[in-house]
C-alpha atoms as a PDB file:
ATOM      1  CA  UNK A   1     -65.301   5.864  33.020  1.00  0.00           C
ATOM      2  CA  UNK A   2     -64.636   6.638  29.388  1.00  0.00           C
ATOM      3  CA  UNK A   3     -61.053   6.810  27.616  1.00  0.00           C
ATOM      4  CA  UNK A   4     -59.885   9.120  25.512  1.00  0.00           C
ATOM      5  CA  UNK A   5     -56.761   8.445  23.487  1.00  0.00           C
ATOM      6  CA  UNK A   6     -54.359  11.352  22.074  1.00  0.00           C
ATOM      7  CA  UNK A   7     -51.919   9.356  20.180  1.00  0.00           C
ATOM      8  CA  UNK A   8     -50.306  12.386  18.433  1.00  0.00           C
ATOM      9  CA  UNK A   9     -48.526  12.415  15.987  1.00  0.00           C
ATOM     10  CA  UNK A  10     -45.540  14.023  16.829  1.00  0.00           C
ATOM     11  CA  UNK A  11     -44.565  17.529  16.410  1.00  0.00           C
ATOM     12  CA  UNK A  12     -48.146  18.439  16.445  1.00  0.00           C
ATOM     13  CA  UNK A  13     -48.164  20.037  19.471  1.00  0.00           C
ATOM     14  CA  UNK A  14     -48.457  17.080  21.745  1.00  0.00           C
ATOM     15  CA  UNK A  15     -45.815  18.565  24.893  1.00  0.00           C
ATOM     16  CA  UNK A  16     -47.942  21.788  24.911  1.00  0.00           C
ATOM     17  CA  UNK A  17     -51.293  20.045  24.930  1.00  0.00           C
ATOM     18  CA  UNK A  18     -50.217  17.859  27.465  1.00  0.00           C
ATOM     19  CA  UNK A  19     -48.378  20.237  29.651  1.00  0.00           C
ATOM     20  CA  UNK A  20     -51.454  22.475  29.464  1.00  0.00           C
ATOM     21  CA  UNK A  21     -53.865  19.641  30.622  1.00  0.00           C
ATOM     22  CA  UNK A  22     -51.390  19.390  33.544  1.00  0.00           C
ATOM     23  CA  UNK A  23     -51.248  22.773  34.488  1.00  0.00           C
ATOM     24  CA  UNK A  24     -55.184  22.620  34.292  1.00  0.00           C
ATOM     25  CA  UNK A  25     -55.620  19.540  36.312  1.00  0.00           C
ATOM     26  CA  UNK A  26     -57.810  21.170  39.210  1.00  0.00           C
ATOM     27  CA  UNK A  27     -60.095  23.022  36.655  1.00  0.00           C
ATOM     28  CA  UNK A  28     -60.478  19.407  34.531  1.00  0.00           C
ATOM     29  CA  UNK A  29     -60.776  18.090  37.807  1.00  0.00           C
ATOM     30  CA  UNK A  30     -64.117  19.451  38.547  1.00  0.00           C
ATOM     31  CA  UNK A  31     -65.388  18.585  35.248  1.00  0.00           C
ATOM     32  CA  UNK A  32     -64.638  14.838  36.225  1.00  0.00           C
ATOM     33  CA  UNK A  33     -61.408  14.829  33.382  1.00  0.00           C
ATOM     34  CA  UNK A  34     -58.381  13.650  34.565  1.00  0.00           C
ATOM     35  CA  UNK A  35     -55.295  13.320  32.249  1.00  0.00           C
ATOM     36  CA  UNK A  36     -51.974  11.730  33.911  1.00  0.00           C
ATOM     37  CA  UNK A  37     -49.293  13.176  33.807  1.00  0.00           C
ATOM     38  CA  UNK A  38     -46.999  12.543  30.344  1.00  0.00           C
ATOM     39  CA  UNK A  39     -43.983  10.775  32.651  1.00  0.00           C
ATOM     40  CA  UNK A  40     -46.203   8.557  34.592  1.00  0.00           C
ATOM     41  CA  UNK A  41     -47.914   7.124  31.274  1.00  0.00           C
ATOM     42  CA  UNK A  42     -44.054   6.903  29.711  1.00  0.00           C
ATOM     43  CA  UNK A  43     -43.347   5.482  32.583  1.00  0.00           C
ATOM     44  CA  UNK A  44     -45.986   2.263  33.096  1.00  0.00           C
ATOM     45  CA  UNK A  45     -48.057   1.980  29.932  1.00  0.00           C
ATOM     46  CA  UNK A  46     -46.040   3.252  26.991  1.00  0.00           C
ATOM     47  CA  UNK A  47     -42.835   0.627  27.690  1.00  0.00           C
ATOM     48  CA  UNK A  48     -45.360  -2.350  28.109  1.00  0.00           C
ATOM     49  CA  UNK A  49     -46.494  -1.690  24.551  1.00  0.00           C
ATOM     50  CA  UNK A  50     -42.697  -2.857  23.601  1.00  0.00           C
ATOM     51  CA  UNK A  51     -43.199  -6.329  25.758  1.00  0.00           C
ATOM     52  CA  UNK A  52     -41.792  -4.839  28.989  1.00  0.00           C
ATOM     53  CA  UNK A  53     -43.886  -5.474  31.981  1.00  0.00           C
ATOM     54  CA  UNK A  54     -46.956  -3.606  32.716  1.00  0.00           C
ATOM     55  CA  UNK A  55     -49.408  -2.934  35.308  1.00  0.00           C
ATOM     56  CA  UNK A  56     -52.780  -4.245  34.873  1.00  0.00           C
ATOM     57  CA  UNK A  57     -55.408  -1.446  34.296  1.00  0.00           C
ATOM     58  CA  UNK A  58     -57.208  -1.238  37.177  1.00  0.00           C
ATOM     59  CA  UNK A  59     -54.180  -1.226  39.514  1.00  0.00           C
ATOM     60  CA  UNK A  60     -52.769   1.384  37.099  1.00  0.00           C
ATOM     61  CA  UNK A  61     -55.588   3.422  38.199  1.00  0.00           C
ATOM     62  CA  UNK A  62     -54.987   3.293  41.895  1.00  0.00           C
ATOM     63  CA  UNK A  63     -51.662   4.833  41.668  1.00  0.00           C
ATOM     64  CA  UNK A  64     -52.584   7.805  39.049  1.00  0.00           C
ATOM     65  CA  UNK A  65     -55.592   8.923  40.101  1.00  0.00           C
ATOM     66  CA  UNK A  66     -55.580  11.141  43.284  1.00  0.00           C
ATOM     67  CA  UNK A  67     -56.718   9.510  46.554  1.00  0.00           C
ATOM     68  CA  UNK A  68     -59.560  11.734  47.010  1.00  0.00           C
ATOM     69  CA  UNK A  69     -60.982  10.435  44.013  1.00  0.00           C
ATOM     70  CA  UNK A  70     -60.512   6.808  44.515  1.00  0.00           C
ATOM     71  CA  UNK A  71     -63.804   6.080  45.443  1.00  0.00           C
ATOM     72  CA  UNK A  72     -65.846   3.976  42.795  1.00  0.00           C
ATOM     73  CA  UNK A  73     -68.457   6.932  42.531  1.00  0.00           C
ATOM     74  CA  UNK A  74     -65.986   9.908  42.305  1.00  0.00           C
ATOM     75  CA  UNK A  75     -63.784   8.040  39.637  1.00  0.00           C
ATOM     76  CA  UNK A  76     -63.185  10.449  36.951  1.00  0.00           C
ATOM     77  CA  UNK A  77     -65.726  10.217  34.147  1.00  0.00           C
ATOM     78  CA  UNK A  78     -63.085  11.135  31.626  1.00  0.00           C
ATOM     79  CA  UNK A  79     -59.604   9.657  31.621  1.00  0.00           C
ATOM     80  CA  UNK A  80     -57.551  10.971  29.184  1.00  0.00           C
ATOM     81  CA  UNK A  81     -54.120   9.063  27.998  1.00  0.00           C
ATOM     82  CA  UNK A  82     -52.283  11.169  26.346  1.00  0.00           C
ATOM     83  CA  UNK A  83     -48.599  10.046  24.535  1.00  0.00           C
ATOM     84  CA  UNK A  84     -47.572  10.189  21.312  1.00  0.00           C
ATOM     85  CA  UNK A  85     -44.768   7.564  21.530  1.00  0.00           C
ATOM     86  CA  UNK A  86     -47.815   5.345  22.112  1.00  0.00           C
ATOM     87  CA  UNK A  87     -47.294   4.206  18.091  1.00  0.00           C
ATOM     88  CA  UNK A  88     -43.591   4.783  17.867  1.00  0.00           C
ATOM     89  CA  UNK A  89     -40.663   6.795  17.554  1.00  0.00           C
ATOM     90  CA  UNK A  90     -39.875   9.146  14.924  1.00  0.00           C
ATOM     91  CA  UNK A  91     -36.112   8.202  14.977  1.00  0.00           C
ATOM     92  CA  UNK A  92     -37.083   4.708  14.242  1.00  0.00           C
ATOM     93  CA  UNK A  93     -38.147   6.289  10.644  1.00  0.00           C
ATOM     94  CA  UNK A  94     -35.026   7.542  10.044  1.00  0.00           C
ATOM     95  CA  UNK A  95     -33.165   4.111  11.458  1.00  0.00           C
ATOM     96  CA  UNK A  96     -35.455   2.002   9.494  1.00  0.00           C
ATOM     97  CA  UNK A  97     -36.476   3.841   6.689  1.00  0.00           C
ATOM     98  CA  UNK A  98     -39.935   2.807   7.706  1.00  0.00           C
ATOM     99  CA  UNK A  99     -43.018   5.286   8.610  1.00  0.00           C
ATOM    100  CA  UNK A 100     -44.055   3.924  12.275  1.00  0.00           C
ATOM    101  CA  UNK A 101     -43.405   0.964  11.675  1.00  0.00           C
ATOM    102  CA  UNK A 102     -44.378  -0.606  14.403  1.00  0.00           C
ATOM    103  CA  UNK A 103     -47.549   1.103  15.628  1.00  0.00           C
ATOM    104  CA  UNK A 104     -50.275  -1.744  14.904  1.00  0.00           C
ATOM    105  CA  UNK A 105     -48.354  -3.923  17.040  1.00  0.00           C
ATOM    106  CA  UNK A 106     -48.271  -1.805  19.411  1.00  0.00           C
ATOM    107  CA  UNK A 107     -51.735  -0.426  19.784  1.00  0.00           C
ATOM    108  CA  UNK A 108     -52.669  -4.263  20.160  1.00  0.00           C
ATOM    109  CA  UNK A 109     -51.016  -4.427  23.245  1.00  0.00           C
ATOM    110  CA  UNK A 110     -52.890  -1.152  24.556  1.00  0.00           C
ATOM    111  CA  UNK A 111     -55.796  -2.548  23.331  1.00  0.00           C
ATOM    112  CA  UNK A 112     -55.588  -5.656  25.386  1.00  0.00           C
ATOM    113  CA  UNK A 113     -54.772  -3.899  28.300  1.00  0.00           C
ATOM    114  CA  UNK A 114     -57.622  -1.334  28.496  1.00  0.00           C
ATOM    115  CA  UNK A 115     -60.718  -2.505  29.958  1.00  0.00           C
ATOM    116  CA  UNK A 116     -62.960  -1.608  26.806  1.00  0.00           C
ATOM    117  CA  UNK A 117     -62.499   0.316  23.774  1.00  0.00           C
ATOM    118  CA  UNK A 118     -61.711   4.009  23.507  1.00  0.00           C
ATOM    119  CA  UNK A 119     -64.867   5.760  23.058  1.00  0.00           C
ATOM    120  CA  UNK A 120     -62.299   8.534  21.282  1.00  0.00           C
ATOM    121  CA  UNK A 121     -59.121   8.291  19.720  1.00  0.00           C
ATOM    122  CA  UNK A 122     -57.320  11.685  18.552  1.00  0.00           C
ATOM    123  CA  UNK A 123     -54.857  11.930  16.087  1.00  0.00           C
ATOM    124  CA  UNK A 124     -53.331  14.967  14.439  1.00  0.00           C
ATOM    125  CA  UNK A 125     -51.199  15.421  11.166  1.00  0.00           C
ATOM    126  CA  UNK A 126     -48.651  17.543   9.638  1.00  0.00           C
ATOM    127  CA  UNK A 127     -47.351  18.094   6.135  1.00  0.00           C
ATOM    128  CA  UNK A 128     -44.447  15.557   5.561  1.00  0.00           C
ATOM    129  CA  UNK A 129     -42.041  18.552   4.629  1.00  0.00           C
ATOM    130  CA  UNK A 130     -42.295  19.869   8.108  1.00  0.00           C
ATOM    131  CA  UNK A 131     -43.220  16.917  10.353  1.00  0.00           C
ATOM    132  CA  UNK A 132     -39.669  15.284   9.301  1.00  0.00           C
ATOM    133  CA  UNK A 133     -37.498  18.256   8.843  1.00  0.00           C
ATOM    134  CA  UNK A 134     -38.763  18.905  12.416  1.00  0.00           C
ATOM    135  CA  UNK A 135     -38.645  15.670  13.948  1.00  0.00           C
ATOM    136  CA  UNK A 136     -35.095  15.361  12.384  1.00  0.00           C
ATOM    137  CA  UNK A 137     -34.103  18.550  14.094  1.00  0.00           C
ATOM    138  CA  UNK A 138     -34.996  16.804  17.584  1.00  0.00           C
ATOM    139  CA  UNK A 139     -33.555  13.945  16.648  1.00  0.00           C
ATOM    140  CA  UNK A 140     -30.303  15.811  16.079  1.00  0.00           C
ATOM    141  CA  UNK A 141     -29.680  17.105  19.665  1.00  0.00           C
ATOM    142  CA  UNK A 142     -29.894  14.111  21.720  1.00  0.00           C
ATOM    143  CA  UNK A 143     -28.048  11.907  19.161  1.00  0.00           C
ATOM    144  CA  UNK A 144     -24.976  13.984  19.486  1.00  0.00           C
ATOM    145  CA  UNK A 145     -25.193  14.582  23.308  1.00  0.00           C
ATOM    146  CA  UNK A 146     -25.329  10.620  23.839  1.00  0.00           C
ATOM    147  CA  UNK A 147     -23.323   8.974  20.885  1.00  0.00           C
ATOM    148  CA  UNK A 148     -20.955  12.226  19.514  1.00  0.00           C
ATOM    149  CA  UNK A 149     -17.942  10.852  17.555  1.00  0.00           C
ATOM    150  CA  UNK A 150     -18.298   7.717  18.884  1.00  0.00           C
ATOM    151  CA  UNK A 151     -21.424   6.708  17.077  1.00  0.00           C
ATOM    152  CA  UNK A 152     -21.562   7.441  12.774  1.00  0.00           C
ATOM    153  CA  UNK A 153     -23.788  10.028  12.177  1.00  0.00           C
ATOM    154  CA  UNK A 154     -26.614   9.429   9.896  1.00  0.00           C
ATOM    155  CA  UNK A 155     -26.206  12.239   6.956  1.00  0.00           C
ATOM    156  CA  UNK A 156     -29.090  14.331   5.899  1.00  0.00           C
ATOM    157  CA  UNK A 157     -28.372  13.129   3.006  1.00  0.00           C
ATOM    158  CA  UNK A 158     -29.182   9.357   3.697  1.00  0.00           C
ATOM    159  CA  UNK A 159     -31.808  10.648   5.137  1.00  0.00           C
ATOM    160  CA  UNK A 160     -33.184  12.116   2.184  1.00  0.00           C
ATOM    161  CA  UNK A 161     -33.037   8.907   0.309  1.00  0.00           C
ATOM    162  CA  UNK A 162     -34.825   6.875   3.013  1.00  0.00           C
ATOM    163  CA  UNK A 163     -37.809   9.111   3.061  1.00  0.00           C
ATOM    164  CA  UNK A 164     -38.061   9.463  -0.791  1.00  0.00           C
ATOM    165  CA  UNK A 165     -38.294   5.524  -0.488  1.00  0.00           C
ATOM    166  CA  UNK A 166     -41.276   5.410   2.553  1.00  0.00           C
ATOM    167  CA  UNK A 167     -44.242   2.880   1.178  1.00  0.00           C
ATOM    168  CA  UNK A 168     -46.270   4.265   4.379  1.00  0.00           C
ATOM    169  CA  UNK A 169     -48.105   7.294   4.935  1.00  0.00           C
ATOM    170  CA  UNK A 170     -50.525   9.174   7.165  1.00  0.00           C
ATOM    171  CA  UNK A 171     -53.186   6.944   5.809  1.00  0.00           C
ATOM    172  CA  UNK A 172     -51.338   3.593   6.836  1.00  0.00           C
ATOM    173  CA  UNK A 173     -51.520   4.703  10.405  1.00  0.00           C
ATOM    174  CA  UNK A 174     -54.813   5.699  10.370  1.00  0.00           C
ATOM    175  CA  UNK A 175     -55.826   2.176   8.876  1.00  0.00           C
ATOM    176  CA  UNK A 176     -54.064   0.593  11.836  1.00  0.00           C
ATOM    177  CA  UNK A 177     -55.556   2.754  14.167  1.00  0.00           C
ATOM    178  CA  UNK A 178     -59.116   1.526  12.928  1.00  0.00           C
ATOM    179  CA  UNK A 179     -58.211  -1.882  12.261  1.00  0.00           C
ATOM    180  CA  UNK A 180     -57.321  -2.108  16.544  1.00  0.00           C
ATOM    181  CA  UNK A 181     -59.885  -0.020  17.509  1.00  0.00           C
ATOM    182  CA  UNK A 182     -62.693  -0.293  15.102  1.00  0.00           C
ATOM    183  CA  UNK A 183     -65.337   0.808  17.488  1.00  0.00           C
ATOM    184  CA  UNK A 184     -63.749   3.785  18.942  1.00  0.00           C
ATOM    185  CA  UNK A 185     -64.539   7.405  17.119  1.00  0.00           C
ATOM    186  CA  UNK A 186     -61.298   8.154  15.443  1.00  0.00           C
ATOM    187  CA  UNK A 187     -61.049  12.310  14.571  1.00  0.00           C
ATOM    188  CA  UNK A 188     -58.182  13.146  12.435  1.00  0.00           C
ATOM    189  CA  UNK A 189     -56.842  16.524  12.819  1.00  0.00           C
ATOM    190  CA  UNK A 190     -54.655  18.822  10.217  1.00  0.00           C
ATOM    191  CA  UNK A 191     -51.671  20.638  12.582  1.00  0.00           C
ATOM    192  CA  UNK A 192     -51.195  24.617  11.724  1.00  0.00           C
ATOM    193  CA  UNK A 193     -49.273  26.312  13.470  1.00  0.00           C
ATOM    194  CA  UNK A 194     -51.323  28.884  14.897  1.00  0.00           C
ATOM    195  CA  UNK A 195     -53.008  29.594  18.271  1.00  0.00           C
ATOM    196  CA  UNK A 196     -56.720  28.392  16.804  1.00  0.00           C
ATOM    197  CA  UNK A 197     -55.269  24.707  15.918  1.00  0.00           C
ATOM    198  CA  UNK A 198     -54.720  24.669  20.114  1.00  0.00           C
ATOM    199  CA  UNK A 199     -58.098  25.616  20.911  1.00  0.00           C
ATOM    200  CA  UNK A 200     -59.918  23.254  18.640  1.00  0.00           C
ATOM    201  CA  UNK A 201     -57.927  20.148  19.588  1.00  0.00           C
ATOM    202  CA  UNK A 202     -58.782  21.152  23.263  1.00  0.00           C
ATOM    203  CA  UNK A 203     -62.317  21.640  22.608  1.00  0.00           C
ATOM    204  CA  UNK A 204     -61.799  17.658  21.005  1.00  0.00           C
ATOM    205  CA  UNK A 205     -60.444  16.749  23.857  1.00  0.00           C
ATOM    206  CA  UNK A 206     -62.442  18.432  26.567  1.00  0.00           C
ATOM    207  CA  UNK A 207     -65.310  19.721  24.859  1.00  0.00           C
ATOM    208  CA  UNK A 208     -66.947  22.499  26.947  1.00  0.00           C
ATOM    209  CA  UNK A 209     -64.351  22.346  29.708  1.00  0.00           C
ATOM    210  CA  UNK A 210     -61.536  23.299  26.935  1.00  0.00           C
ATOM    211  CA  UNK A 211     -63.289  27.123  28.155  1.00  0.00           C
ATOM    212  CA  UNK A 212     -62.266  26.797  31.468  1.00  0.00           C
ATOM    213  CA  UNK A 213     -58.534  26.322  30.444  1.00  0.00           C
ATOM    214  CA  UNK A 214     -56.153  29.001  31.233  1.00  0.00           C
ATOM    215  CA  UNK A 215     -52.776  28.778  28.870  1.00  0.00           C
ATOM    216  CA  UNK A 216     -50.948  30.905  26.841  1.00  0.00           C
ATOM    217  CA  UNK A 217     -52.428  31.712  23.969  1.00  0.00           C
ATOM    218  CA  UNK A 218     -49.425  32.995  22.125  1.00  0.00           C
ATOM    219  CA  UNK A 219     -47.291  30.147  22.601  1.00  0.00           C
ATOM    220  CA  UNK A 220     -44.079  30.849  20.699  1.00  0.00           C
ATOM    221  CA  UNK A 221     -44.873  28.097  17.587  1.00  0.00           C
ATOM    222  CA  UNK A 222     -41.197  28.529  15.657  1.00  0.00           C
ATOM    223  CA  UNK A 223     -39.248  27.352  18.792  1.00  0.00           C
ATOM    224  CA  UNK A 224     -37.319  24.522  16.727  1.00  0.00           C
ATOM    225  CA  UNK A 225     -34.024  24.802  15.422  1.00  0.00           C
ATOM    226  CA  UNK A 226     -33.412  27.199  12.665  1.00  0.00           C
ATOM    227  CA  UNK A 227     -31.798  25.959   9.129  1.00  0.00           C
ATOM    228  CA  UNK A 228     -28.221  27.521  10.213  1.00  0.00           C
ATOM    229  CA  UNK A 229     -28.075  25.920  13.851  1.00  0.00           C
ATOM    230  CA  UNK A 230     -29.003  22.507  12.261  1.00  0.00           C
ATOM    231  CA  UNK A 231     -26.559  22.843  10.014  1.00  0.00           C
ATOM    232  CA  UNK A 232     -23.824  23.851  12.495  1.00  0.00           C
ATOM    233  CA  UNK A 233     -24.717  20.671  14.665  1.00  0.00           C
ATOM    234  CA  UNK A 234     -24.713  18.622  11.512  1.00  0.00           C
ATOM    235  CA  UNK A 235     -21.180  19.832  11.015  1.00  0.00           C
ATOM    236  CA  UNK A 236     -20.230  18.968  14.341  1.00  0.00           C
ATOM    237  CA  UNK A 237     -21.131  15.499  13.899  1.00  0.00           C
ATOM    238  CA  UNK A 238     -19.381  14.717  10.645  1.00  0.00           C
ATOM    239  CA  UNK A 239     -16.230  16.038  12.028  1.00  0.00           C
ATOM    240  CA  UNK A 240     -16.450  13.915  15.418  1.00  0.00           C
ATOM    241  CA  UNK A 241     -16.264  17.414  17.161  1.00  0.00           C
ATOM    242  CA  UNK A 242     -19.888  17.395  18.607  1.00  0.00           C
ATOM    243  CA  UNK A 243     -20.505  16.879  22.677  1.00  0.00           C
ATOM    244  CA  UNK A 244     -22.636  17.607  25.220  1.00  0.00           C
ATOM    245  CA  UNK A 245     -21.587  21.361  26.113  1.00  0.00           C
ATOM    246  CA  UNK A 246     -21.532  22.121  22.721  1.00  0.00           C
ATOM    247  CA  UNK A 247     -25.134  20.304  21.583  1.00  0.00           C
ATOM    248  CA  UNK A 248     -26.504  22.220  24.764  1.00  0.00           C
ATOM    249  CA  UNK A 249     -24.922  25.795  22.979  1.00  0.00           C
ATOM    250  CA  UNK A 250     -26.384  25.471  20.076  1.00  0.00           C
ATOM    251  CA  UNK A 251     -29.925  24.432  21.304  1.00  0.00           C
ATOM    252  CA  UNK A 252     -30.349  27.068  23.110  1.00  0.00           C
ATOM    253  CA  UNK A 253     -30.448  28.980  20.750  1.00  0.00           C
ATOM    254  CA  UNK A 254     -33.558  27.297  19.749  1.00  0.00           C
ATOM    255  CA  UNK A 255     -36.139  29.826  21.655  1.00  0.00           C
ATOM    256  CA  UNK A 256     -34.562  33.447  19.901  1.00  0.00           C
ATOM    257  CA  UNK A 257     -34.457  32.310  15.948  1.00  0.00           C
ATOM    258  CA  UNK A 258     -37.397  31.709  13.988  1.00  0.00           C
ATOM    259  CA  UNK A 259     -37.245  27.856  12.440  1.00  0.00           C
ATOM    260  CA  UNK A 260     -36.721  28.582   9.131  1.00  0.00           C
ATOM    261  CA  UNK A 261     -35.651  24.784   8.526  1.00  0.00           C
ATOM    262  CA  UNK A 262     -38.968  23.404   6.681  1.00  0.00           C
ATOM    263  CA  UNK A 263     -38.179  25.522   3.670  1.00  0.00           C
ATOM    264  CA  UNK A 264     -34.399  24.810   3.661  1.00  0.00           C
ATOM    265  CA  UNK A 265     -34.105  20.863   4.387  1.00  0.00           C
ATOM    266  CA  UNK A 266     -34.689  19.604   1.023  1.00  0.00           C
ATOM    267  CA  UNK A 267     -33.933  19.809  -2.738  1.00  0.00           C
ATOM    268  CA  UNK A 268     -36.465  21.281  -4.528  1.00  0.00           C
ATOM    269  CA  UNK A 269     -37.581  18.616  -6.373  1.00  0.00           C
ATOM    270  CA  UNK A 270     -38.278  16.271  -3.126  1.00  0.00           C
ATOM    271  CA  UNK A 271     -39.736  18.789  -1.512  1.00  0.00           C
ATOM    272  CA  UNK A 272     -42.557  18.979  -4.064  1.00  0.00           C
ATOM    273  CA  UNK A 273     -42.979  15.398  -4.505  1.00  0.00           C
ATOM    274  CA  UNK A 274     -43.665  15.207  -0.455  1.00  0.00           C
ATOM    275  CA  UNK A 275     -46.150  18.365  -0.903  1.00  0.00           C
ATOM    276  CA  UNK A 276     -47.487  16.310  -3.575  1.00  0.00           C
ATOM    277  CA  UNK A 277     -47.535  13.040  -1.312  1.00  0.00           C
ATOM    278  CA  UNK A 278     -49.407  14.630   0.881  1.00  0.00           C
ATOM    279  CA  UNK A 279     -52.051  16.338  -0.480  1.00  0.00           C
ATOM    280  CA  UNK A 280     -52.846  12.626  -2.137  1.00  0.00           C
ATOM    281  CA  UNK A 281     -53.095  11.329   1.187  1.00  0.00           C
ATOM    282  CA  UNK A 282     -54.930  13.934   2.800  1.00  0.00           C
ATOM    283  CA  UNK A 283     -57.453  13.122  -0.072  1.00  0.00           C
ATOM    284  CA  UNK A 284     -57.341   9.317   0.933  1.00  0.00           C
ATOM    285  CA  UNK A 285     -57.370  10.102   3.965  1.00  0.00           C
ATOM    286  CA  UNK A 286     -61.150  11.842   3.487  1.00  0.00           C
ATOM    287  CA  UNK A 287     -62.108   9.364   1.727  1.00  0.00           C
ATOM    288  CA  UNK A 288     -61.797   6.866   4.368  1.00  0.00           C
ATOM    289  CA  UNK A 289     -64.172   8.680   6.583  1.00  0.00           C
ATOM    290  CA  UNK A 290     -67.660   7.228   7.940  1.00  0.00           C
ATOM    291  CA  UNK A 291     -69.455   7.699  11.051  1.00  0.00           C
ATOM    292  CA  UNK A 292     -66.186   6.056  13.111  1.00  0.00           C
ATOM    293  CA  UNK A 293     -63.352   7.861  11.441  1.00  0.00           C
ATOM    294  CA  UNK A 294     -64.110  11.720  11.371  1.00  0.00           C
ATOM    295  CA  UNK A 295     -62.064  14.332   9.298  1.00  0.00           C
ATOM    296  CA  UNK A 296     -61.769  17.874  11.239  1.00  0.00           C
ATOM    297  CA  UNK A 297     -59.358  19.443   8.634  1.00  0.00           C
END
């Protein structure tokens, strides 16, 4: 049996991959693919990879894959582990000022745990201006709904400053990713938001049986916050007046404005230096490729 990884990043359209794989297990099925689902690998690999204890592979197996299929010849010839929290958190980046800081140590836990190497590792990036204006956006919700006044609220403005001052990139991750898993095929893959990004990171996935998927095709990409409900929420928390009912108000919202937030999060000026940044490192990052590490674009 062969493992694939999908190790994200986030905000790359990881929850719709995954929930499509899901909703496809029957079809992937037949094609000997089988994908667990997100909560059971959140729920016994991904918190082992922080030192909590973690069932050994094999017995891991028994549990997730259907009875039917237990049988050493109808194993599945694909297993695919898909979890982007795999190599961190993107609220640790804004706590630590750090870019996944973290995820080498915890890919050498995975590592040690699986059987043999992955024989593919996906990966998928996103310009910086919209990765963390995004992932700040998520961030936002659930750190008012469980702290509100009682916790001190981490300015966008502080936030600013800690990203200006990130010494890791894209490219750092990347490097860990090959430096754990130097034998596995590593494919890179650019995020756009558009229907066509969906069907090629399936096809990496799957390869022929991404065909056989049936999804929506016009999944509604701008589903984040917009600039003016972020802003709201971020005025609830500096005045202490932010809590669960009202959090809940405002992101639901989410689904009926278009997220206009990636061109209104940041001054001018940083927003060109992260453009900047990361057209450098998409650049390093193709220049790091060989016949392990594969650039898709």
């Amino acid at each position: 049996m062969e493992v694939y990884l999908h190790l994200g990043a986030h905000k790359t359209a990881t929850t719709f991959i995954q929930q499509t794989m899901q909703s496809n297990a029957e079809t992937l099925a037949k094609s000997g693919i089988f994908a667990p689902r997100l909560e059971d690998i959140r729920a016994a690999i991904t918190p082992g990879m922080a030192g909590k204890p973690m069932l050994g592979f094999e017995e891991y197996i028994s549990l997730i894959v259907p009875e039917n299929t237990l049988s050493h010849e109808a194993l599945p010839e694909r297993l695919i582990l898909s979890d982007e929290n795999m190599v961190g958190y993107p609220a640790e980046i804004f706590a630590k000022g750090v870019f996944y800081l973290d995820a080498k140590q915890r890919l050498k836990v995975l590592k040690s745990w699986l059987p043999a190497p992955p024989t593919k590792i996906v990966f998928a990036v996103r310009p910086y201006t919209t990765f963390f204006s995004s992932a700040y956006a998520q961030w936002l919700g659930p750190f008012a709904k469980k702290y509100g006044p009682e916790k001190r609220f981490i300015p966008r403005e502080v936030i600013h400053k800690k990203i200006s001052g990130l010494k890791r990139g894209w490219p750092a991750i990347i490097r860990d990713v090959q430096k754990i898993f130097p034998d596995s095929q590593i494919i890179v893959k650019e995020y756009r938001p558009a229907p066509e990004y969906l069907q090629e990171m399936f096809e990496i996935l799957l390869g022929d049986s991404a065909g056989e998927l049936k999804y929506n095709a016009g999944y509604f990409w701008n589903r984040g916050l917009s600039a003016d409900l972020v802003s709201e929420l971020e005025a609830q928390l500096a005045k202490g007046e932010a809590n669960p009912e009202s959090v809940a108000k405002i992101r639901a919202q989410r689904s009926k404005n278009p997220s206009d937030l990636g061109a209104h999060f940041w001054p001018d000026d940083q927003r060109k230096a992260l453009l900047l940044r990361y057209e450098a490192d998409i650049l390093t990052l193709k220049d790091m490729t060989n016949n392990k590490l594969i650039w898709m674009g």
